[in-house]
Protein backbone atom coordinates (compact mmCIF):
# COMPACT_ATOMS: atom_id res chain seq x y z
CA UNK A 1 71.74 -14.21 -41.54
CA UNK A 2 68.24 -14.93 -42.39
CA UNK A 3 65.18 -14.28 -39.80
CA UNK A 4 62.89 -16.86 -41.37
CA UNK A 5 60.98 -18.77 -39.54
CA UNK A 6 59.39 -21.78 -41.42
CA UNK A 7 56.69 -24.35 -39.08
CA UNK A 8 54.88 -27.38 -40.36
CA UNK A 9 51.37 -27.41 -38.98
CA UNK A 10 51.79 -31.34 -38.48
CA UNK A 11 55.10 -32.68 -38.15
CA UNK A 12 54.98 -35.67 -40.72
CA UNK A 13 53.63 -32.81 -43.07
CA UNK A 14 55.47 -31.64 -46.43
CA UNK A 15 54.34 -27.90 -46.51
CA UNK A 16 56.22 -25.89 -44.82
CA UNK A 17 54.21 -22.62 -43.47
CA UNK A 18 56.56 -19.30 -43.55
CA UNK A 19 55.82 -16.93 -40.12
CA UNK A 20 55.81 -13.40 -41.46
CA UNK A 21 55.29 -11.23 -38.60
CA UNK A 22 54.18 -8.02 -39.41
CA UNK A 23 52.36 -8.70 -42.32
CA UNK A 24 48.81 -8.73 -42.95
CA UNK A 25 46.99 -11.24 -45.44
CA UNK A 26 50.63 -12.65 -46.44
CA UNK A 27 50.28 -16.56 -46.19
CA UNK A 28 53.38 -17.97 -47.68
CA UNK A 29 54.13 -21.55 -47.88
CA UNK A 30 56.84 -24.01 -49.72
CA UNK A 31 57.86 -27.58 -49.93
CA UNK A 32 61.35 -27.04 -49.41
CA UNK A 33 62.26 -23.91 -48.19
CA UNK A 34 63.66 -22.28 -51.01
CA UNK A 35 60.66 -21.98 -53.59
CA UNK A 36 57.75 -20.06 -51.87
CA UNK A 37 54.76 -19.79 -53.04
CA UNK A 38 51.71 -17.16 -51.63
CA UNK A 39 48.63 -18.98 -51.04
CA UNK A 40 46.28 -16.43 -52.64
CA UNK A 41 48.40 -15.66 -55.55
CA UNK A 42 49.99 -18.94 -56.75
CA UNK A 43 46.87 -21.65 -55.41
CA UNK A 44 46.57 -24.17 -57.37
CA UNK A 45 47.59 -22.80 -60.76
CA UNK A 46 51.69 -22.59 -59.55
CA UNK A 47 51.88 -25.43 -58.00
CA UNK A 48 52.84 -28.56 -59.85
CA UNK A 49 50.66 -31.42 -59.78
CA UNK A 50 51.96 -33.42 -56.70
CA UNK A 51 52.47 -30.30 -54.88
CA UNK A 52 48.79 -29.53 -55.46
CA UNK A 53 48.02 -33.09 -53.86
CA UNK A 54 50.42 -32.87 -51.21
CA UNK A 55 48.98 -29.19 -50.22
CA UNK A 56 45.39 -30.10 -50.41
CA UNK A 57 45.62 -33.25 -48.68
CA UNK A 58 47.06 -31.41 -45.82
CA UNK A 59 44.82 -28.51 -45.95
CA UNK A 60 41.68 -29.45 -46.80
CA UNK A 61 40.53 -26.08 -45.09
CA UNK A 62 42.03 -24.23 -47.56
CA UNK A 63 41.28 -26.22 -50.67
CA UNK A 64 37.37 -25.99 -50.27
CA UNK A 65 38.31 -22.06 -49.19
CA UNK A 66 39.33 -22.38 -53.43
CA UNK A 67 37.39 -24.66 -54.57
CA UNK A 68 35.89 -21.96 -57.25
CA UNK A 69 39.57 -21.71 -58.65
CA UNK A 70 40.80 -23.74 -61.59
């Protein structure tokens, strides 16, 4: 039995935010529960195309945190 707990910031949002208590600077994320990504390791270069959209257009906060990333 899994204790993950996945949250949406927004409900009509596609990311789906990972809750990883007990961790420090771990900010995981995924689309549909199954392939997770880690904001400061895989943004943007992981993410496909439209998931790069999707993410940014729902956190703008964090894409001008990266905008110096290619």
């Amino acid at each position: 039995m899994s204790n993950d707990v996945w949250y949406k910031n927004n409900n009509a949002d596609k990311t789906w935010w990972k809750d990883t208590p007990g961790t420090v600077g771990e900010w995981l994320f995924s689309f549909d529960k199954k392939k997770i990504y880690n904001l400061f390791a895989d943004y943007p270069h992981n993410l496909t195309a439209e998931e790069k959209e999707i993410f940014d257009a729902e956190n703008p906060d964090w894409k001008d945190f990266f905008s110096g990333r290619t």
